[in-house]
C-alpha atoms as a PDB file:
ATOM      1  CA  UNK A   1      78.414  36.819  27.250  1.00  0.00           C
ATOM      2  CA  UNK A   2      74.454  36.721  27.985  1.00  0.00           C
ATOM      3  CA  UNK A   3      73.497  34.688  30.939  1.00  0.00           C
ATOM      4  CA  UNK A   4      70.512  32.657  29.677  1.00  0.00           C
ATOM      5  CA  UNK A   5      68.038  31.360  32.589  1.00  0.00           C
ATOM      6  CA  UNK A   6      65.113  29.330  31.938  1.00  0.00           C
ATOM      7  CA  UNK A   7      62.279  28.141  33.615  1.00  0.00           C
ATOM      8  CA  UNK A   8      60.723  24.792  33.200  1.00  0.00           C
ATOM      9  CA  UNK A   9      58.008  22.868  35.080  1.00  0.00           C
ATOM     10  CA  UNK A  10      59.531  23.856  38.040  1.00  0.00           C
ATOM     11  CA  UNK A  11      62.959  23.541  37.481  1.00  0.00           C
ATOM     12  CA  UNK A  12      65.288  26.588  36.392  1.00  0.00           C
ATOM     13  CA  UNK A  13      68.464  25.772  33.752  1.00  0.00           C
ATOM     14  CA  UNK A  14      70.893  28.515  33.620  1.00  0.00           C
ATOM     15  CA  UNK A  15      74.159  28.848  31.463  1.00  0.00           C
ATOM     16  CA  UNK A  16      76.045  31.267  29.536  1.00  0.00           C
ATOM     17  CA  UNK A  17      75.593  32.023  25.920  1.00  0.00           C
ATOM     18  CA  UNK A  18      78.084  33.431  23.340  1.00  0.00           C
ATOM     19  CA  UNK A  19      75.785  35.856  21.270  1.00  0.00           C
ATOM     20  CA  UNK A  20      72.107  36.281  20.333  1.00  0.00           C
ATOM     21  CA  UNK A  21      71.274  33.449  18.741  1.00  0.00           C
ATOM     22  CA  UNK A  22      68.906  32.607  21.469  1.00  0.00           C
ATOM     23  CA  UNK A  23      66.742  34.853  20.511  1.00  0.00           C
ATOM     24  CA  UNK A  24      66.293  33.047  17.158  1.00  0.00           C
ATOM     25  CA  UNK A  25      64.953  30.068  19.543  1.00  0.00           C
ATOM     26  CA  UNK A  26      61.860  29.418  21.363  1.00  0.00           C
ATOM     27  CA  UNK A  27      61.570  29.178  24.763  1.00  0.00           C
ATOM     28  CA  UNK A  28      60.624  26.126  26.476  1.00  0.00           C
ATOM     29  CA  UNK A  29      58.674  28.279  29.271  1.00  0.00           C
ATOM     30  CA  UNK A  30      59.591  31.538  30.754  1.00  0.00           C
ATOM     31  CA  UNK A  31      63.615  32.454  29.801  1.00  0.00           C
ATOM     32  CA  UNK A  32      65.279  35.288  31.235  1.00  0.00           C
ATOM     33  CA  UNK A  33      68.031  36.856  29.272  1.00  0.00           C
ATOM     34  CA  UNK A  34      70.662  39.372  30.786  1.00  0.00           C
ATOM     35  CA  UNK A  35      73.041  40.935  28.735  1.00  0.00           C
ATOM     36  CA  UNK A  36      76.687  41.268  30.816  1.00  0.00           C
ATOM     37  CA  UNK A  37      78.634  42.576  28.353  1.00  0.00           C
ATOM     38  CA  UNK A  38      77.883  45.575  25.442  1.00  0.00           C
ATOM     39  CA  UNK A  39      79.650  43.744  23.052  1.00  0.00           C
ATOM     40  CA  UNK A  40      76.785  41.368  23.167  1.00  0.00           C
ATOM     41  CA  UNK A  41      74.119  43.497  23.255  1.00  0.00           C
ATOM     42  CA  UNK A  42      75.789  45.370  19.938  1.00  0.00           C
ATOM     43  CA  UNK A  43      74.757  42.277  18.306  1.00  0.00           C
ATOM     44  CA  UNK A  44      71.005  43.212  18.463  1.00  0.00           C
ATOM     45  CA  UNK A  45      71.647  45.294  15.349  1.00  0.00           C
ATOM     46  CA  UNK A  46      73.722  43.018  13.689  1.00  0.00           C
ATOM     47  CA  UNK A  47      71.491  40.632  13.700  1.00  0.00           C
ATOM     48  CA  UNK A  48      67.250  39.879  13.268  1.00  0.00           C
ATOM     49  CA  UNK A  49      66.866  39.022  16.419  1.00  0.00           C
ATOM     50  CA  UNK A  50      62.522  39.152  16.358  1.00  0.00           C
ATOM     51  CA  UNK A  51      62.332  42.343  18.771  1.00  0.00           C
ATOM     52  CA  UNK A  52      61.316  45.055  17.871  1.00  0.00           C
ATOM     53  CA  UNK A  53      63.013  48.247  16.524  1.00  0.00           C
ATOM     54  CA  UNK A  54      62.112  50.412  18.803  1.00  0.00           C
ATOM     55  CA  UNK A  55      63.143  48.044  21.951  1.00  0.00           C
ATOM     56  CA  UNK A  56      66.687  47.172  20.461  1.00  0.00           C
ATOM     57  CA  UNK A  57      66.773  51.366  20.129  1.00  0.00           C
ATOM     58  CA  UNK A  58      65.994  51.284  23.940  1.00  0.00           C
ATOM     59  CA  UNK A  59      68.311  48.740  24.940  1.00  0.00           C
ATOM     60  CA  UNK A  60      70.958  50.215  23.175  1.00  0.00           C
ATOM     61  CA  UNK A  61      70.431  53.861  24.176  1.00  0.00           C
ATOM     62  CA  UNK A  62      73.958  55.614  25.946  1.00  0.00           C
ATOM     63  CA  UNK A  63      71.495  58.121  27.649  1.00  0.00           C
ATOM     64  CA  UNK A  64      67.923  57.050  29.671  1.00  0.00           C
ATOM     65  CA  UNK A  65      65.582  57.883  31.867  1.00  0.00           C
ATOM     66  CA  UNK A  66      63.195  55.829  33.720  1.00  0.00           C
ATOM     67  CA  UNK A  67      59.854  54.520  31.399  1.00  0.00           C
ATOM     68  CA  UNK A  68      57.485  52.604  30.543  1.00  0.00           C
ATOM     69  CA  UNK A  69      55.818  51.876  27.155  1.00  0.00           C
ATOM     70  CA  UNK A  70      53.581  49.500  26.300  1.00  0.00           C
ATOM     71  CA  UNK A  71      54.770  47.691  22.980  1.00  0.00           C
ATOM     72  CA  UNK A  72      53.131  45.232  20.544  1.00  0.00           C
ATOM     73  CA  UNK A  73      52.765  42.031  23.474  1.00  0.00           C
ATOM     74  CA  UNK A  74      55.584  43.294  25.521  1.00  0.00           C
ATOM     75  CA  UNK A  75      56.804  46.649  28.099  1.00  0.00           C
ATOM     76  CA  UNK A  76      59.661  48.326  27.683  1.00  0.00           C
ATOM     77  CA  UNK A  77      61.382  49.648  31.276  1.00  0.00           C
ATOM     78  CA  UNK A  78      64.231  51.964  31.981  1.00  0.00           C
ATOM     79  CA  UNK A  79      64.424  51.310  36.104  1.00  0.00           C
ATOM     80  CA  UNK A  80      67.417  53.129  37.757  1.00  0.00           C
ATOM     81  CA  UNK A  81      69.064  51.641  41.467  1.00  0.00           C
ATOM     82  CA  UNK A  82      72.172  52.398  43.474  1.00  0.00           C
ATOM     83  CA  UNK A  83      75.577  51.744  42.384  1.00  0.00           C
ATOM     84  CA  UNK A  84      77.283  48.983  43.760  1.00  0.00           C
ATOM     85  CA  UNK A  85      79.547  49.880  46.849  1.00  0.00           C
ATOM     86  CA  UNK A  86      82.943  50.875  45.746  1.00  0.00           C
ATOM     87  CA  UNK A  87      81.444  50.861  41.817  1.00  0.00           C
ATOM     88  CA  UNK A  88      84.511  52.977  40.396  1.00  0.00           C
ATOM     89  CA  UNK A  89      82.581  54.711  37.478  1.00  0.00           C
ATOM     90  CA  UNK A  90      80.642  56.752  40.556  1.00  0.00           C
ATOM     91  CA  UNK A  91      81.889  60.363  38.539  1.00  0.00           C
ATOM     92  CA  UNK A  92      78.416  59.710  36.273  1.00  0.00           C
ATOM     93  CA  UNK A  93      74.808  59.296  37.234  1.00  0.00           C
ATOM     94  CA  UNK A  94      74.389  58.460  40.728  1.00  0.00           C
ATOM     95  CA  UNK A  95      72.228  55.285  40.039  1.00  0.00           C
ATOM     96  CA  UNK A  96      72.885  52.454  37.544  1.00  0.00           C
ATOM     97  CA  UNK A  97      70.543  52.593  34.584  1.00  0.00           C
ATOM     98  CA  UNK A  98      68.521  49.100  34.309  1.00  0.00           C
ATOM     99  CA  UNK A  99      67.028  48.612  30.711  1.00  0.00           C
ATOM    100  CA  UNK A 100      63.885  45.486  30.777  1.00  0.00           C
ATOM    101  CA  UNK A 101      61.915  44.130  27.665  1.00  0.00           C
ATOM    102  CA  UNK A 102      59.391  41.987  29.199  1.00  0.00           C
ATOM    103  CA  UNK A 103      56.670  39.999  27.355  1.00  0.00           C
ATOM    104  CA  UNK A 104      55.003  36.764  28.860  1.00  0.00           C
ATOM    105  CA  UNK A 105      57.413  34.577  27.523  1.00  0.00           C
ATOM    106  CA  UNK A 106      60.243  36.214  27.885  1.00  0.00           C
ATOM    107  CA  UNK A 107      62.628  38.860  29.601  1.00  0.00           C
ATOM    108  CA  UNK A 108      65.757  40.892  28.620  1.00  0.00           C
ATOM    109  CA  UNK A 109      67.514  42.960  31.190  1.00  0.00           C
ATOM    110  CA  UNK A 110      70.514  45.168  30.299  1.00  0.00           C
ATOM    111  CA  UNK A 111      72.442  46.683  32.831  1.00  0.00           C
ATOM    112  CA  UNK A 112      76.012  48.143  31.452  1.00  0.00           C
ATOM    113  CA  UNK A 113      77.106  49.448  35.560  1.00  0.00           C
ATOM    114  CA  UNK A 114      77.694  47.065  38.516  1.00  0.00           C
ATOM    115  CA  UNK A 115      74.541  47.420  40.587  1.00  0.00           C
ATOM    116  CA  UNK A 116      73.343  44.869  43.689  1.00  0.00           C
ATOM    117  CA  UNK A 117      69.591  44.393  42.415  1.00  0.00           C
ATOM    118  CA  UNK A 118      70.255  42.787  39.577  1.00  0.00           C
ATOM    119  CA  UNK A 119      72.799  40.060  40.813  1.00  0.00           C
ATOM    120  CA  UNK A 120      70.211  39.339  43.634  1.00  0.00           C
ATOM    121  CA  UNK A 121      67.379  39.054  41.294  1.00  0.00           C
ATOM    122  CA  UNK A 122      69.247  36.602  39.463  1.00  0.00           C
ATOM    123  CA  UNK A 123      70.436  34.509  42.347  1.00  0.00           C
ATOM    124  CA  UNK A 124      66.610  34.199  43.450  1.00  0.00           C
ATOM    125  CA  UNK A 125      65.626  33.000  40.554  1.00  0.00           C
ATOM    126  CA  UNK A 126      67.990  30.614  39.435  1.00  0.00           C
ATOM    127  CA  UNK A 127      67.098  29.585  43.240  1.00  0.00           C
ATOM    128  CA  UNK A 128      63.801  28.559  42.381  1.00  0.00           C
ATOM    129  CA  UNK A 129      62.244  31.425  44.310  1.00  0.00           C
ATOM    130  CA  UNK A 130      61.309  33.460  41.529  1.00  0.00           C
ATOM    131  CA  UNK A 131      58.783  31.829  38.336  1.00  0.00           C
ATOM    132  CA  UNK A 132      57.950  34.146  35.574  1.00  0.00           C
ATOM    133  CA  UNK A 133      57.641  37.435  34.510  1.00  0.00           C
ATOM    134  CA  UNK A 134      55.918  39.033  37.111  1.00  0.00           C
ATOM    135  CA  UNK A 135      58.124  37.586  40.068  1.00  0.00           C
ATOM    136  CA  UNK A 136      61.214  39.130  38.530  1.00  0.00           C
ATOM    137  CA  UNK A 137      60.153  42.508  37.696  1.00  0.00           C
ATOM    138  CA  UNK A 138      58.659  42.700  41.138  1.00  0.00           C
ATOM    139  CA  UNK A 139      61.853  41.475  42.830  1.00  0.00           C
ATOM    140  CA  UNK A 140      63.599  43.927  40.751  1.00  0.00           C
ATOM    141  CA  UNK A 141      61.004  47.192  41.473  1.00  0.00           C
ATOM    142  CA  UNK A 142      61.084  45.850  44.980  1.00  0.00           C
ATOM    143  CA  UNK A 143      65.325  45.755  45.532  1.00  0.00           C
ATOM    144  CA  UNK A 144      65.899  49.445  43.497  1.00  0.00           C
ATOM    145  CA  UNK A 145      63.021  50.891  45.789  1.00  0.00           C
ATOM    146  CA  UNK A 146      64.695  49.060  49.232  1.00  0.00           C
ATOM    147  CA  UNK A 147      68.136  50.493  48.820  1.00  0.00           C
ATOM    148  CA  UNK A 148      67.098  53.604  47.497  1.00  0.00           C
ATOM    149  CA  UNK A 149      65.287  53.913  50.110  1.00  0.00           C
ATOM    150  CA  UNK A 150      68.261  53.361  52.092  1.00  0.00           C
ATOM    151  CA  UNK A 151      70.278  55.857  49.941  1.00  0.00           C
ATOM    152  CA  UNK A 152      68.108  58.534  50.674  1.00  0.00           C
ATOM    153  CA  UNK A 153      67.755  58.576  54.239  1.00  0.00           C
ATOM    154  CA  UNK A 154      71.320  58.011  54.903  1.00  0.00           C
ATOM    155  CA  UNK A 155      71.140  61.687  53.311  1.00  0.00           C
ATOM    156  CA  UNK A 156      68.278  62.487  55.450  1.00  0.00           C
ATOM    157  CA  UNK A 157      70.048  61.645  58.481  1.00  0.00           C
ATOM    158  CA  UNK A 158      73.418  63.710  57.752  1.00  0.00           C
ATOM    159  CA  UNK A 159      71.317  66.441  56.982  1.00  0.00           C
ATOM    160  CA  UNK A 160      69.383  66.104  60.566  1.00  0.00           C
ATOM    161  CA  UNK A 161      73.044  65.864  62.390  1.00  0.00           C
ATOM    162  CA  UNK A 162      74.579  69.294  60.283  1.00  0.00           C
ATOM    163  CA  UNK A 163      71.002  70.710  61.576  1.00  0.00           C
ATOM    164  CA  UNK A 164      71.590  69.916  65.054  1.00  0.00           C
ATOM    165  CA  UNK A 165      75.168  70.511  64.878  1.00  0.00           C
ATOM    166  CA  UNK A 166      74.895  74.367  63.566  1.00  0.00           C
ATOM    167  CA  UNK A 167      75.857  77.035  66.144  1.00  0.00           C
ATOM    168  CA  UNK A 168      77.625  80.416  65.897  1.00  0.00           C
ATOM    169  CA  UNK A 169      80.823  78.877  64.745  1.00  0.00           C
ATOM    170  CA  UNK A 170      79.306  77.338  61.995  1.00  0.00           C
ATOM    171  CA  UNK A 171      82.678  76.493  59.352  1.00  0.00           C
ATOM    172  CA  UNK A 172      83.496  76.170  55.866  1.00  0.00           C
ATOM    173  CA  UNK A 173      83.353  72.866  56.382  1.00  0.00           C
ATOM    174  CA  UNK A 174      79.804  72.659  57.296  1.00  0.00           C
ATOM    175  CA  UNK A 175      78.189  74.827  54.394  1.00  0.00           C
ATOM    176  CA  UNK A 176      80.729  72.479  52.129  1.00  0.00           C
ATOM    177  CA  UNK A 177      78.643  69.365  53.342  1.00  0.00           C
ATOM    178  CA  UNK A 178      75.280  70.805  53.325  1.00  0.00           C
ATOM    179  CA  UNK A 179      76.311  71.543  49.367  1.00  0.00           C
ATOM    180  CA  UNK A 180      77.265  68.025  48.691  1.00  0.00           C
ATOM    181  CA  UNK A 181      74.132  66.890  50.228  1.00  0.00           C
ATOM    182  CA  UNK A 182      71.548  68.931  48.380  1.00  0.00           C
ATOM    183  CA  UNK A 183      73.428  67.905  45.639  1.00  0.00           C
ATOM    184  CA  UNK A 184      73.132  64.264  46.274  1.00  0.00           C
ATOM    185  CA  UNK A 185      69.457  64.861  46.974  1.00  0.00           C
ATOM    186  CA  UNK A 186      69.018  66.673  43.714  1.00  0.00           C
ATOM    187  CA  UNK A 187      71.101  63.731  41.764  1.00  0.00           C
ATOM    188  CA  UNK A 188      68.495  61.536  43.271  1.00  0.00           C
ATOM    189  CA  UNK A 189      65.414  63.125  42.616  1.00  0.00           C
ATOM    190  CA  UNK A 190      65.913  63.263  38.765  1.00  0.00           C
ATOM    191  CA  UNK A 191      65.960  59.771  38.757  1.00  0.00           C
ATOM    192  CA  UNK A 192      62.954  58.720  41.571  1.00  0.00           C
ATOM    193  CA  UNK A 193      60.456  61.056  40.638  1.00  0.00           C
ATOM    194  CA  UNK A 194      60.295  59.574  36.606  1.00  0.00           C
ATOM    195  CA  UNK A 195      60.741  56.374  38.384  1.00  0.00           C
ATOM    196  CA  UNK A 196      57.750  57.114  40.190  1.00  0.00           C
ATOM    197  CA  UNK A 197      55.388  57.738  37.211  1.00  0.00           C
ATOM    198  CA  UNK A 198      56.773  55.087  35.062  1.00  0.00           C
ATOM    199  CA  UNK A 199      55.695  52.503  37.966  1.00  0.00           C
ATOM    200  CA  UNK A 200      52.439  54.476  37.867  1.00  0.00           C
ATOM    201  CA  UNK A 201      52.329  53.472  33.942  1.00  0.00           C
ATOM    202  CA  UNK A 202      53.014  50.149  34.733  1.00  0.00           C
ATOM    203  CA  UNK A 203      50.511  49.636  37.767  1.00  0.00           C
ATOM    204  CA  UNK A 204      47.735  51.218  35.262  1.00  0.00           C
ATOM    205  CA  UNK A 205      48.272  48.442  32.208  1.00  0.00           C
ATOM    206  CA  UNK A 206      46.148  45.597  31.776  1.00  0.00           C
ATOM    207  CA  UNK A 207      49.012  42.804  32.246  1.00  0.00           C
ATOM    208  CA  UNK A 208      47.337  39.536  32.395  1.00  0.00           C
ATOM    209  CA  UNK A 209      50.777  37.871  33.830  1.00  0.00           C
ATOM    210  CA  UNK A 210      50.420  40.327  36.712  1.00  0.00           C
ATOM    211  CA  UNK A 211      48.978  38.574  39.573  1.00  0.00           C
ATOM    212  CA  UNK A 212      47.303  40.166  42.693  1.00  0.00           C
ATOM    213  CA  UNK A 213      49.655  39.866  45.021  1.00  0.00           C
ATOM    214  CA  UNK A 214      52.294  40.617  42.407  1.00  0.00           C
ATOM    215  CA  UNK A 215      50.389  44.055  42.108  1.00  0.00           C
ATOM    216  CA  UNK A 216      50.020  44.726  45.731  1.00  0.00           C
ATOM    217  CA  UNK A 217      54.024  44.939  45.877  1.00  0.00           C
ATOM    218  CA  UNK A 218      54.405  46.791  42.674  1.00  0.00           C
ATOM    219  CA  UNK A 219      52.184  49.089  44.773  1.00  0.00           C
ATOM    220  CA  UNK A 220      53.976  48.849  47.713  1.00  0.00           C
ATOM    221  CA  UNK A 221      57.502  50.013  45.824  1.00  0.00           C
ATOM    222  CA  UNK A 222      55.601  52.693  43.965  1.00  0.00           C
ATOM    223  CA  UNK A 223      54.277  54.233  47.455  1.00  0.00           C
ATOM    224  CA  UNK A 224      58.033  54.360  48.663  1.00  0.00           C
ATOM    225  CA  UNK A 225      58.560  55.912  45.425  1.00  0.00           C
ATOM    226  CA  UNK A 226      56.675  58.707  46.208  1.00  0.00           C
ATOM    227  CA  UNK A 227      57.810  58.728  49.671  1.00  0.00           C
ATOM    228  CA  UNK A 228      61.449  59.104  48.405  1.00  0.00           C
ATOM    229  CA  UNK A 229      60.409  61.947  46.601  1.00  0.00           C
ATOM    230  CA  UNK A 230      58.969  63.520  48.722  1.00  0.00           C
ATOM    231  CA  UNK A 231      61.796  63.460  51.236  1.00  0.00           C
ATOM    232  CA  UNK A 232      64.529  64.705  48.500  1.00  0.00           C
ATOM    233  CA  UNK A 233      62.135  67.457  47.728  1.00  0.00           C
ATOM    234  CA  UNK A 234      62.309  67.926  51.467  1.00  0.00           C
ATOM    235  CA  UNK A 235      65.857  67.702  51.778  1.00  0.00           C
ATOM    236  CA  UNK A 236      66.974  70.077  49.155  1.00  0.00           C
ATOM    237  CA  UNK A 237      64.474  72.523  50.813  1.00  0.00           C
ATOM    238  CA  UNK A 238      65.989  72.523  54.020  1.00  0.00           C
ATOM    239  CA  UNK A 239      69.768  72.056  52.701  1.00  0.00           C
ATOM    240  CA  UNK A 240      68.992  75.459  50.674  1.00  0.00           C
ATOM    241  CA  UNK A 241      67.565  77.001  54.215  1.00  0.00           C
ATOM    242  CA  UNK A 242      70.546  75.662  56.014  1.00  0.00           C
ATOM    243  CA  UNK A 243      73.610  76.913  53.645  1.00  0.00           C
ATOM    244  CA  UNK A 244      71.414  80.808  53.815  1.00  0.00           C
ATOM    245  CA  UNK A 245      71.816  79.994  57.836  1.00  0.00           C
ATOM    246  CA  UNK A 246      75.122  78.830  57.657  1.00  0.00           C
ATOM    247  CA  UNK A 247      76.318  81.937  55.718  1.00  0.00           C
ATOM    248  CA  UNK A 248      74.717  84.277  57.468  1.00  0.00           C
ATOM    249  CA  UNK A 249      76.463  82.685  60.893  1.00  0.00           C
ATOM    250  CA  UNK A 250      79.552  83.210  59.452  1.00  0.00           C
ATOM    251  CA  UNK A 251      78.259  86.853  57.893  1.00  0.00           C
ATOM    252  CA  UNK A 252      77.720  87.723  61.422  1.00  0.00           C
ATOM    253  CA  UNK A 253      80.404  86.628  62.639  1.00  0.00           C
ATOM    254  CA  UNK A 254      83.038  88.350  60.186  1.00  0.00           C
ATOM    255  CA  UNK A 255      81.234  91.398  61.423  1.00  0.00           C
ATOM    256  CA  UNK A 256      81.151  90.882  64.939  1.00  0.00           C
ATOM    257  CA  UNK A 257      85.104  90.558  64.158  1.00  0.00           C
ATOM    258  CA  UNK A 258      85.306  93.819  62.167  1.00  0.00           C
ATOM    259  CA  UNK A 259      83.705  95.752  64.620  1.00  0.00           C
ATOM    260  CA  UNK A 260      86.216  94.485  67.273  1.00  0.00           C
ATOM    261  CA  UNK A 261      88.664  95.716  65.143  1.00  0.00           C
ATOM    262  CA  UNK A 262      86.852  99.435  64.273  1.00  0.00           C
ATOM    263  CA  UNK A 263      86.500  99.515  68.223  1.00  0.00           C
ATOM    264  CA  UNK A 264      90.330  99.309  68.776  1.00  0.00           C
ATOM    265  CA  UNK A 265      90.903 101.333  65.959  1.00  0.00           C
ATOM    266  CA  UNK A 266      88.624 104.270  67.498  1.00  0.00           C
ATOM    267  CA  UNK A 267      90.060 103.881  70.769  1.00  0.00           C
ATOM    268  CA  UNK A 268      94.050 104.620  69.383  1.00  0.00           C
ATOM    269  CA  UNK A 269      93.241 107.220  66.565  1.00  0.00           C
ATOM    270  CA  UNK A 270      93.296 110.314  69.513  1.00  0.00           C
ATOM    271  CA  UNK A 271      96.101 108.496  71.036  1.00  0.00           C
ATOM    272  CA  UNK A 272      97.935 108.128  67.870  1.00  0.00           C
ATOM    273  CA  UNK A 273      97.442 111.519  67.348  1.00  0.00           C
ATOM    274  CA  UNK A 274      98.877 113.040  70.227  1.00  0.00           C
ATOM    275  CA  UNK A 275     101.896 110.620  70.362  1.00  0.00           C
ATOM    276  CA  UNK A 276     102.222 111.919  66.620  1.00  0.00           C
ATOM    277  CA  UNK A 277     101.708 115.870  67.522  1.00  0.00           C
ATOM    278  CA  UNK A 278     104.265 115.423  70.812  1.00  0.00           C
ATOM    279  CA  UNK A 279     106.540 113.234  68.296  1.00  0.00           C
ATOM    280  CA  UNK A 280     107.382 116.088  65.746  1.00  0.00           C
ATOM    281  CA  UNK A 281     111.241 116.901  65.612  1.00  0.00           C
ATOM    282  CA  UNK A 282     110.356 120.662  66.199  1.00  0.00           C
ATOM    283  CA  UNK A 283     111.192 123.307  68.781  1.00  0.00           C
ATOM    284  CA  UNK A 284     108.790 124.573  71.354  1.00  0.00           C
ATOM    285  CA  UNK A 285     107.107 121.131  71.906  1.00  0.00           C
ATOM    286  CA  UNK A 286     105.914 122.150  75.543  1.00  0.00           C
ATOM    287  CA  UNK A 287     107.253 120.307  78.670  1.00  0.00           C
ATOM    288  CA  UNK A 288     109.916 119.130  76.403  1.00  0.00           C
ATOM    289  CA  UNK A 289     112.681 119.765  79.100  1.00  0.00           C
ATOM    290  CA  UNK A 290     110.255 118.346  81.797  1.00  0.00           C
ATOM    291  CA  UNK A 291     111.333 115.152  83.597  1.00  0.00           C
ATOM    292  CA  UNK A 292     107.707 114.456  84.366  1.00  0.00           C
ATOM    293  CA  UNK A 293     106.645 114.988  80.786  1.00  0.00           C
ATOM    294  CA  UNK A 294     107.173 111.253  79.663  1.00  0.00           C
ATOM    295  CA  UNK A 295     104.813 109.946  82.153  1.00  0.00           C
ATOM    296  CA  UNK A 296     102.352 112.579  82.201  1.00  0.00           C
ATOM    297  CA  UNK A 297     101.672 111.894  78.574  1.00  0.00           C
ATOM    298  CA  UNK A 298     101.129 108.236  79.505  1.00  0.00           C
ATOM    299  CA  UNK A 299      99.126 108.948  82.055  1.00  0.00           C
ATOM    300  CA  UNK A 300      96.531 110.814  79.501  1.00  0.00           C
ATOM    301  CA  UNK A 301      96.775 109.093  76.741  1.00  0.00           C
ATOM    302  CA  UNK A 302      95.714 106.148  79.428  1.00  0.00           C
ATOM    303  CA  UNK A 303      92.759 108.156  80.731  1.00  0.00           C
ATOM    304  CA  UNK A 304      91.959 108.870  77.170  1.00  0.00           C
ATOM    305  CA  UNK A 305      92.082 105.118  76.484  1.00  0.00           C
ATOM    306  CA  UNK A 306      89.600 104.465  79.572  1.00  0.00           C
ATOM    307  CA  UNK A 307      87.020 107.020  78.851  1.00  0.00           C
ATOM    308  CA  UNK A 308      86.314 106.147  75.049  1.00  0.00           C
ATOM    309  CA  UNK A 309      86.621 102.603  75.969  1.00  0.00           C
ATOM    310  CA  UNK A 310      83.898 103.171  78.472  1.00  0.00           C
ATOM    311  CA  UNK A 311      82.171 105.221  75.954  1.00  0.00           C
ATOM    312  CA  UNK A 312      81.928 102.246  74.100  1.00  0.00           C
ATOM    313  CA  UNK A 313      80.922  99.689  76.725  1.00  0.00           C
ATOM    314  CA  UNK A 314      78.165 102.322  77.885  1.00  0.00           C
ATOM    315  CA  UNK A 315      76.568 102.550  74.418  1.00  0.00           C
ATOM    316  CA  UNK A 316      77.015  98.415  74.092  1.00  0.00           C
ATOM    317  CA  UNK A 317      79.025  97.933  71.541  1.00  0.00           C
ATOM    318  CA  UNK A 318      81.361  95.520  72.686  1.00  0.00           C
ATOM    319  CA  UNK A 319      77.937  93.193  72.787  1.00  0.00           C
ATOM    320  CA  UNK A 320      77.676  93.742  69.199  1.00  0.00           C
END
């Protein structure tokens, strides 16, 4: 189905349409057309639908990016925002993919994974609240940039508590989440720095349906574009220092351990060795006959025991 939504002398008629043949009509004033289903938008080549090639290629694409080309009297956008919560197709891209064809006239939006900018956008204007062109592609810049926005320093602030949270007993646990979040922040940035530059394209074309104040918040949501950016950049940076710190933690520690273990070891091998020489099933083993001989092995092996432990405390070791 394509939900159809137009605008006339103040007063906003939506309703659903079975295929593209609205296309084929003209619109009264400004109409808004979003595709819901890909069925629907596989009509587009079935059918001369008066766009052009190019654009239908775009709208149809499996794969984009964000952009944004000028063509003939209209723009051509690839936007990106967050997934809905609890979207189940989250083992892709990170963000939905949000295809626009916008002329003066007339707007097609195509967005094939549940996202909550779109349905917003859409309940504004068929509210009233929104009147053309210009008010819906801000609305849209606007809602991708505020929960993106969101997105990213949700990361930012789980990064800032593993920070804090790092001691010597950092865990497997903790270099497993600093992973998943330079990953997220990486996911991210592929998307928001393009983003960023195709807002710059669009801020630097002569649209005459682009108002001022229009422009000041397509400003606005390019600026927390670049702050995004910025911050991912910033986040991968210090998730990379922070899984180096986190290994070496646990580096030292696995050494600290090993020495603990040499230590012990060093402090048997000449009692092992007598025990072993006094054990041998031989005759003349002295003091065999002895009854003191028992114990007066203990007692040196003991001594033996204290003075290379104290070897070791004297030379710090055990502080190693």
């Amino acid at each position: 189905m394509i939900r159809v939504m137009d605008f006339v002398d103040g007063t906003v008629h939506a309703a659903d349409a079975p295929d593209v043949s609205v296309l084929e009509q003209a619109p009264p004033g400004f109409r808004w057309l979003h595709f819901q289903q890909r069925e629907s938008l596989s009509l587009l080549e079935e059918r001369d639908c008066h766009l052009p090639e190019a654009v239908v290629r775009a709208l149809l694409a499996v794969e984009t990016r964000p952009r944004c080309d000028m063509m003939a009297e209209g723009v051509l956008l690839n936007l990106r925002a967050p997934l809905r919560q609890g979207d189940g197709e989250r083992e892709g891209d990170p963000l939905a993919s949000m295809r626009i064809w916008a002329t003066p006239k007339l707007l097609i939006s195509v967005a094939f994974r549940e996202t909550d900018v779109l349905p917003a956008t859409i309940a504004a204007f068929e509210a009233g609240r929104l009147h053309d062109c210009g008010d819906v592609l801000v609305a849209l810049l606007s809602g991708s940039a505020e929960q993106l926005d969101a997105a990213v320093a949700q990361i930012g602030d789980a990064l800032d508590l593993l920070e804090e949270g790092i001691d010597r007993h950092a865990s497997f646990e903790q270099r497993r989440e600093t992973s998943r979040l330079r990953s997220a922040a990486i996911g991210l940035r592929r998307f928001v720095a393009p983003q960023r530059q195709a807002l710059e394209s669009l801020m630097s074309l002569n649209l005459p349906w682009f108002d001022t104040a229009e422009r000041a918040h397509m400003r606005e949501a390019t600026d927390r574009f670049y702050r995004m950016a910025e911050e991912l950049e910033s986040v991968r940076e210090r998730a990379a220092v922070l899984h180096d710190e986190i290994t070496d933690l646990r580096s030292e520690r696995m050494d600290a351990r090993s020495l603990q273990v040499a230590i012990a070891a060093l402090i048997f091998l000449p009692l092992t060795f007598i025990t072993g020489l006094l054990g041998m099933n031989v005759e003349g083993i002295p003091y065999a006959k002895a009854p003191w001989a028992f114990w007066g092995v203990t007692a040196l092996c003991i001594a033996i025991a204290i003075v290379v432990g104290a070897w070791f405390i004297w030379r710090g070791w055990s502080k190693r």
